[in-house]
PDB file of N, CA and C in Angstrom:
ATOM      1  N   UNK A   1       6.223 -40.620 -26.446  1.00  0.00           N
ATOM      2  CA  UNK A   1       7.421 -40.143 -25.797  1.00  0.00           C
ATOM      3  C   UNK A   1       8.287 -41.351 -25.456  1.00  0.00           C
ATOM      4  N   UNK A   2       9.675 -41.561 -26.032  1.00  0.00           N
ATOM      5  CA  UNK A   2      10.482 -42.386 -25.261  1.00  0.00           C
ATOM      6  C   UNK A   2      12.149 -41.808 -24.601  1.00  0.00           C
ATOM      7  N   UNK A   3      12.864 -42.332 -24.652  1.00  0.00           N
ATOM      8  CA  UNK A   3      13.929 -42.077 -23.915  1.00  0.00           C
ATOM      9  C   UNK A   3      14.771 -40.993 -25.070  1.00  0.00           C
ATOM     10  N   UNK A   4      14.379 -41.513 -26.085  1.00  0.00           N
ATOM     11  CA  UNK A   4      15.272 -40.254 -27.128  1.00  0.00           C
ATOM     12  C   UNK A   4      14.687 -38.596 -27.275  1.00  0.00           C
ATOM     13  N   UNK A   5      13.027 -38.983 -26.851  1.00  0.00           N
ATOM     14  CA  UNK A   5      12.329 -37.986 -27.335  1.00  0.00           C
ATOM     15  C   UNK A   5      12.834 -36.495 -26.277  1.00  0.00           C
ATOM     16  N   UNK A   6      13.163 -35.372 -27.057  1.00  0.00           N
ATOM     17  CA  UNK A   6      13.928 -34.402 -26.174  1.00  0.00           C
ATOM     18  C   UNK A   6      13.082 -33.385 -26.044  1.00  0.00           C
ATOM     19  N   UNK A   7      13.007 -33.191 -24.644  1.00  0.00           N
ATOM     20  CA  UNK A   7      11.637 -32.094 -23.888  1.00  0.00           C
ATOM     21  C   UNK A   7      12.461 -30.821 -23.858  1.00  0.00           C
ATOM     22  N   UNK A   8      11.625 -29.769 -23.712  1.00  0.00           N
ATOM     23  CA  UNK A   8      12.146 -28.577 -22.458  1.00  0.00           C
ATOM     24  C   UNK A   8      11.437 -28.182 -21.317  1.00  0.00           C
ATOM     25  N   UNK A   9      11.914 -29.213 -20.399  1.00  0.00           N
ATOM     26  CA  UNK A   9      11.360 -29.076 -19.621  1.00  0.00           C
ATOM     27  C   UNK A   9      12.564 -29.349 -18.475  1.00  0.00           C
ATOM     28  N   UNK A  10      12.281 -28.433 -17.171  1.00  0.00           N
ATOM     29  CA  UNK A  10      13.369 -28.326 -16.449  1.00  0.00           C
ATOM     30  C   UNK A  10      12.954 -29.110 -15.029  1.00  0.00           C
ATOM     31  N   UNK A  11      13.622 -29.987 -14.321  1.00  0.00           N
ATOM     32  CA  UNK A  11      13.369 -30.384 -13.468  1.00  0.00           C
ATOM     33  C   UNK A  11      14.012 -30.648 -11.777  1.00  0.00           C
ATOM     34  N   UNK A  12      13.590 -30.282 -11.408  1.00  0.00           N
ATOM     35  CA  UNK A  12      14.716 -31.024  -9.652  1.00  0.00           C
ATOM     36  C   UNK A  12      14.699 -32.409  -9.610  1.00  0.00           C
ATOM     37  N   UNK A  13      16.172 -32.502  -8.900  1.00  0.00           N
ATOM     38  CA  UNK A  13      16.111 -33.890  -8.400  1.00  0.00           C
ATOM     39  C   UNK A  13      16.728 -34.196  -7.319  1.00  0.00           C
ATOM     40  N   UNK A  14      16.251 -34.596  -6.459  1.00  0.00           N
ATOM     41  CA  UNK A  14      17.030 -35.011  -5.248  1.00  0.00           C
ATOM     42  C   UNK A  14      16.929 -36.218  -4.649  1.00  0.00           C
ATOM     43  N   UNK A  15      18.233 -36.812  -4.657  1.00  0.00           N
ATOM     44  CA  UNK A  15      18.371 -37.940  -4.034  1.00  0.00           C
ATOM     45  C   UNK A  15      18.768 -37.926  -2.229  1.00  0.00           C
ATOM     46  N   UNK A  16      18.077 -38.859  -1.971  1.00  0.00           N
ATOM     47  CA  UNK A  16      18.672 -39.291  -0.241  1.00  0.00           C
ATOM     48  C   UNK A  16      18.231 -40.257   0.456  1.00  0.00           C
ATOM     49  N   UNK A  17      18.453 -40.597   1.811  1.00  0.00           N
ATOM     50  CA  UNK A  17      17.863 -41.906   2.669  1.00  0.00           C
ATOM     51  C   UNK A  17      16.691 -41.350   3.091  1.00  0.00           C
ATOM     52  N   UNK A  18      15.612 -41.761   3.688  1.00  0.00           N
ATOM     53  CA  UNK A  18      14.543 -41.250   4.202  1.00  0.00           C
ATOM     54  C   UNK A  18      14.395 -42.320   5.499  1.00  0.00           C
ATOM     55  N   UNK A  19      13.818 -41.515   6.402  1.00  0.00           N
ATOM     56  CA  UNK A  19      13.623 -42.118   7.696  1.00  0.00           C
ATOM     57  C   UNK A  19      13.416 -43.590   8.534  1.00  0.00           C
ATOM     58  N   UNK A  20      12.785 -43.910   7.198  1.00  0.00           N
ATOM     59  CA  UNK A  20      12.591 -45.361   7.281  1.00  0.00           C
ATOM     60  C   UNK A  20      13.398 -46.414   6.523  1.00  0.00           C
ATOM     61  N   UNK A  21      14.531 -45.608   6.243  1.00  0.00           N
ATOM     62  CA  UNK A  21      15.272 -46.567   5.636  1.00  0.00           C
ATOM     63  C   UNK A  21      15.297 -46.979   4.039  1.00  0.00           C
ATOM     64  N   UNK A  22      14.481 -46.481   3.709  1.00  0.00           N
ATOM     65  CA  UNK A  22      14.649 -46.269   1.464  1.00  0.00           C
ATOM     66  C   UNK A  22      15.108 -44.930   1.327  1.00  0.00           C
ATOM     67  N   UNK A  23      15.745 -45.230   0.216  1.00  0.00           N
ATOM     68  CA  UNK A  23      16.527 -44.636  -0.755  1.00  0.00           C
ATOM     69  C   UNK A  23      15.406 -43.788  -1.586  1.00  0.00           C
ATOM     70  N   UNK A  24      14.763 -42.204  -1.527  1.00  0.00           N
ATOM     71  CA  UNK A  24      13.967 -41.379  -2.225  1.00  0.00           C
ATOM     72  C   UNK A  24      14.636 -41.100  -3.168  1.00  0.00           C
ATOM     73  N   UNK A  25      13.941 -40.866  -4.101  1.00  0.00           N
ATOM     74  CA  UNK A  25      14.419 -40.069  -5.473  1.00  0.00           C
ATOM     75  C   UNK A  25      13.123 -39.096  -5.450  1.00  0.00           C
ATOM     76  N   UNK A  26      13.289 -37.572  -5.527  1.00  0.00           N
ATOM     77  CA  UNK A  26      12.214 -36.881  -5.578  1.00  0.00           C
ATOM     78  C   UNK A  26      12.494 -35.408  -6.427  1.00  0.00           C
ATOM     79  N   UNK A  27      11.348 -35.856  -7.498  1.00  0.00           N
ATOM     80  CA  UNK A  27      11.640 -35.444  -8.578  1.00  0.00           C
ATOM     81  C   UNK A  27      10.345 -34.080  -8.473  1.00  0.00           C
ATOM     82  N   UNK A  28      10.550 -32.681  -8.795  1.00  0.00           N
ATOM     83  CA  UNK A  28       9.934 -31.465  -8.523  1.00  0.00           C
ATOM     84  C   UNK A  28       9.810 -31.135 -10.404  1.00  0.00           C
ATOM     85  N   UNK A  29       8.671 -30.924 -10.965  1.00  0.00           N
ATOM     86  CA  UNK A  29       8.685 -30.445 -12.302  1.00  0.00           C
ATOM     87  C   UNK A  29       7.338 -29.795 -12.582  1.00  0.00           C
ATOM     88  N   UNK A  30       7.691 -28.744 -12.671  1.00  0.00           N
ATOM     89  CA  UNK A  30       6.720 -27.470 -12.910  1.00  0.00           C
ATOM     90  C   UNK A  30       4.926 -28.152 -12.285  1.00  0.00           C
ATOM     91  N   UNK A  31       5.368 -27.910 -11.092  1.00  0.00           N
ATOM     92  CA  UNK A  31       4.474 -27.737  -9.869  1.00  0.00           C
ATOM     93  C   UNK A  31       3.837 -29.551  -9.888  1.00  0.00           C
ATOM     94  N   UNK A  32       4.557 -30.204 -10.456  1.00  0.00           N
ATOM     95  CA  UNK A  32       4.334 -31.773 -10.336  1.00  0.00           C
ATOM     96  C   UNK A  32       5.579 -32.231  -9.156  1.00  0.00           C
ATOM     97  N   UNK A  33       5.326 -32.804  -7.797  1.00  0.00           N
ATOM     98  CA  UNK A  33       6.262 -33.876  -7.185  1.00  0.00           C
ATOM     99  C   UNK A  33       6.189 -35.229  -6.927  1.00  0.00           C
ATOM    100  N   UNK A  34       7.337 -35.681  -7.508  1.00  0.00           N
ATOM    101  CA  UNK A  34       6.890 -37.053  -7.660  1.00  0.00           C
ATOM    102  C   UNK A  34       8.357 -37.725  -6.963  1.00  0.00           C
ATOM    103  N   UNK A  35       7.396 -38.431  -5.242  1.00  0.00           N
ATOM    104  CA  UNK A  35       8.377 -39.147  -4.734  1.00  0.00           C
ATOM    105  C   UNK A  35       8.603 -40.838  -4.864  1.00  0.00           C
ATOM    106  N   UNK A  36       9.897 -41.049  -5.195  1.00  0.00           N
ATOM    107  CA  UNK A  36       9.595 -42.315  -5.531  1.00  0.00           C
ATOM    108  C   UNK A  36      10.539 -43.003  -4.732  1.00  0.00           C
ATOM    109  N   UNK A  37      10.358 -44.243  -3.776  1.00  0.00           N
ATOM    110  CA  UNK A  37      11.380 -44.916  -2.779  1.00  0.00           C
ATOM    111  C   UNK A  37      11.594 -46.372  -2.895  1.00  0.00           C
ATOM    112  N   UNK A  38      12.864 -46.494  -2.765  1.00  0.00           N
ATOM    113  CA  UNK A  38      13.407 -47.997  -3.009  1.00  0.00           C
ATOM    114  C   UNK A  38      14.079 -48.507  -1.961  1.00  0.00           C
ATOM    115  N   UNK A  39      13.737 -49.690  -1.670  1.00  0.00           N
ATOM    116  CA  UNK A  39      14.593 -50.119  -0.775  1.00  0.00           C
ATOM    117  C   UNK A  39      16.301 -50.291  -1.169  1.00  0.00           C
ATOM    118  N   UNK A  40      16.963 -50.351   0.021  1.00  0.00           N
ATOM    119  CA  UNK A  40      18.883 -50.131  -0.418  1.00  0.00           C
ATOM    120  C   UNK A  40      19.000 -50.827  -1.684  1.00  0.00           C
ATOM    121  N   UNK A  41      18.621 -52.223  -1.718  1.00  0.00           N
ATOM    122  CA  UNK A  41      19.500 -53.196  -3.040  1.00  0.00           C
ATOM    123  C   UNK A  41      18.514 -52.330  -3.961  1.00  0.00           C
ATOM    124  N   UNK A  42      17.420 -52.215  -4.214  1.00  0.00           N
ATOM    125  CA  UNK A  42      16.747 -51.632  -5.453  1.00  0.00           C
ATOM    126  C   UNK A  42      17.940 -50.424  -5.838  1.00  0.00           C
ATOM    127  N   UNK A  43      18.037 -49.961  -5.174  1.00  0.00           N
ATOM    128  CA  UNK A  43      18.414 -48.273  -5.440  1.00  0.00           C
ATOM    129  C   UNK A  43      19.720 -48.659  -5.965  1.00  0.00           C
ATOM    130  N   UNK A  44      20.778 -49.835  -5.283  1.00  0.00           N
ATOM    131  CA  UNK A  44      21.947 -50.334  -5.805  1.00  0.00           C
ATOM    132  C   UNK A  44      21.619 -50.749  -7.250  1.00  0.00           C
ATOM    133  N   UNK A  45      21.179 -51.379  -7.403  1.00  0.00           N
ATOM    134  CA  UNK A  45      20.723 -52.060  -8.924  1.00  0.00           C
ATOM    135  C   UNK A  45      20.469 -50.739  -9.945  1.00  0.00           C
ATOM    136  N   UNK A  46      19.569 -49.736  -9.481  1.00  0.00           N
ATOM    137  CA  UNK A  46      19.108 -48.291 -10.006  1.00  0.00           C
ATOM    138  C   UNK A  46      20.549 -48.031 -10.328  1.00  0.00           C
ATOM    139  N   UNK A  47      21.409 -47.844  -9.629  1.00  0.00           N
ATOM    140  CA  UNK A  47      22.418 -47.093 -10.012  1.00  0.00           C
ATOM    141  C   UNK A  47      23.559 -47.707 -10.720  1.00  0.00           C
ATOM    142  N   UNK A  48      23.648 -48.655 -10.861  1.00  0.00           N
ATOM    143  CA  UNK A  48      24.472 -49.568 -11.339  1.00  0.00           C
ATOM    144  C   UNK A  48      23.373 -49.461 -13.208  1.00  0.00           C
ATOM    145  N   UNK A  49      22.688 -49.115 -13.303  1.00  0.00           N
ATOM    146  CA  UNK A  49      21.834 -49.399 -14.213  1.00  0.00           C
ATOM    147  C   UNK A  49      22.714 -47.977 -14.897  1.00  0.00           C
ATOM    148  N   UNK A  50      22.200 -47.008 -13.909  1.00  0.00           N
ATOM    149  CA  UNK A  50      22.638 -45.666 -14.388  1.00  0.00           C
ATOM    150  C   UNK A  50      24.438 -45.649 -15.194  1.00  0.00           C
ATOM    151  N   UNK A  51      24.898 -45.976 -13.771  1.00  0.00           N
ATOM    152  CA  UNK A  51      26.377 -46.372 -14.468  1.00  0.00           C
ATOM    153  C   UNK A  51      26.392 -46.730 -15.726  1.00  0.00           C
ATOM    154  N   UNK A  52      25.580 -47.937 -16.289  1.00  0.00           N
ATOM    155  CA  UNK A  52      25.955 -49.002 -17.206  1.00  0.00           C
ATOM    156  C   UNK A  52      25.514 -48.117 -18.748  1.00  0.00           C
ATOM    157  N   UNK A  53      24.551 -47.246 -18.215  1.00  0.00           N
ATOM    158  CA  UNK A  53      23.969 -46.056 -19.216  1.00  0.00           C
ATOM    159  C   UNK A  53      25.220 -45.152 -19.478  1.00  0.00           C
ATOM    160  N   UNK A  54      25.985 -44.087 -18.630  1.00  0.00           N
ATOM    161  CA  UNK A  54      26.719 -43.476 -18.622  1.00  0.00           C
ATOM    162  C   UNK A  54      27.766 -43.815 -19.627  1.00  0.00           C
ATOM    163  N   UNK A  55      28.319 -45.247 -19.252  1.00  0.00           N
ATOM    164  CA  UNK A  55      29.354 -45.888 -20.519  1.00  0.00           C
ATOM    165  C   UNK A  55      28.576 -45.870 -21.645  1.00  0.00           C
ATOM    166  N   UNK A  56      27.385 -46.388 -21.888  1.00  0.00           N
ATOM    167  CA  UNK A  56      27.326 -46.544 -23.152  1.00  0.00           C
ATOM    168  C   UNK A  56      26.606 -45.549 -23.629  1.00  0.00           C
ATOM    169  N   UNK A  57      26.450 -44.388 -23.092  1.00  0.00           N
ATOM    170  CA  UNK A  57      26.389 -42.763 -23.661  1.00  0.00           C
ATOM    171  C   UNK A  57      28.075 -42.529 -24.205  1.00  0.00           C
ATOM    172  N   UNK A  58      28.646 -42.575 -23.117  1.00  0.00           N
ATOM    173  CA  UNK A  58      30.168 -42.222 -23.897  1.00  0.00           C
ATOM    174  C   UNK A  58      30.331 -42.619 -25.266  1.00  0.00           C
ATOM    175  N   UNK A  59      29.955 -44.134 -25.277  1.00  0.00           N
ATOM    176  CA  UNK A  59      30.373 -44.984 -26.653  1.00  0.00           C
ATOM    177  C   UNK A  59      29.755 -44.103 -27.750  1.00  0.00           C
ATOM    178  N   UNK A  60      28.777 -43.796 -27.601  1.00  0.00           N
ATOM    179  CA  UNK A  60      27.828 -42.872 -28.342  1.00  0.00           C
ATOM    180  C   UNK A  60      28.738 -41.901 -29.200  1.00  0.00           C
ATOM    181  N   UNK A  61      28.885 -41.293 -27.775  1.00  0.00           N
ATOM    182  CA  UNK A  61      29.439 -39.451 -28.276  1.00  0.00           C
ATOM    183  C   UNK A  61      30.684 -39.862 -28.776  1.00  0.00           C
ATOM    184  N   UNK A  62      31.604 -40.893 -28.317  1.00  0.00           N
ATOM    185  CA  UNK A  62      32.797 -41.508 -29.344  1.00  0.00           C
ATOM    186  C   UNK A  62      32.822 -41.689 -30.733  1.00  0.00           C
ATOM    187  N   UNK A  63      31.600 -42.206 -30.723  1.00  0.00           N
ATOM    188  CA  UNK A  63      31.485 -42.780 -32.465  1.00  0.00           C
ATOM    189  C   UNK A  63      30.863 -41.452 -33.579  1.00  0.00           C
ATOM    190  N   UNK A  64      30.539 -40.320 -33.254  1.00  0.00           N
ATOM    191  CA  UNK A  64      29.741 -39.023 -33.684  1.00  0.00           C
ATOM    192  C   UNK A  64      30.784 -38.620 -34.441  1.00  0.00           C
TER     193      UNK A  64
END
């Protein structure tokens, strides 16, 4: 399985702060939960990652 490989499989996701101060990502998939927590800069970097994905998905669907 890698990042191309395409599942059907449906999942939750929810992002937020948690009590102690990290950034959860908690992911719900057919009776699997999987919480995963980052401290603030991690989660900045995470998303900036995401961003940097987003553009170069566009470039993608541009060139099709």
């Amino acid at each position: 399985m890698g990042i191309n490989t395409e599942r059907d499989v449906e999942a939750n996701l929810q992002i937020g702060p948690t009590d102690s101060g990290m950034v959860r990502l908690f992911i719900e998939a057919e009776g699997v939960e999987i919480p995963m927590d980052f401290d603030p800069d991690e989660a900045e970097e995470i998303a900036e990652e995401i961003r940097a994905a987003a553009r170069a998905a566009r470039g993608v669907k541009k060139r099709r």
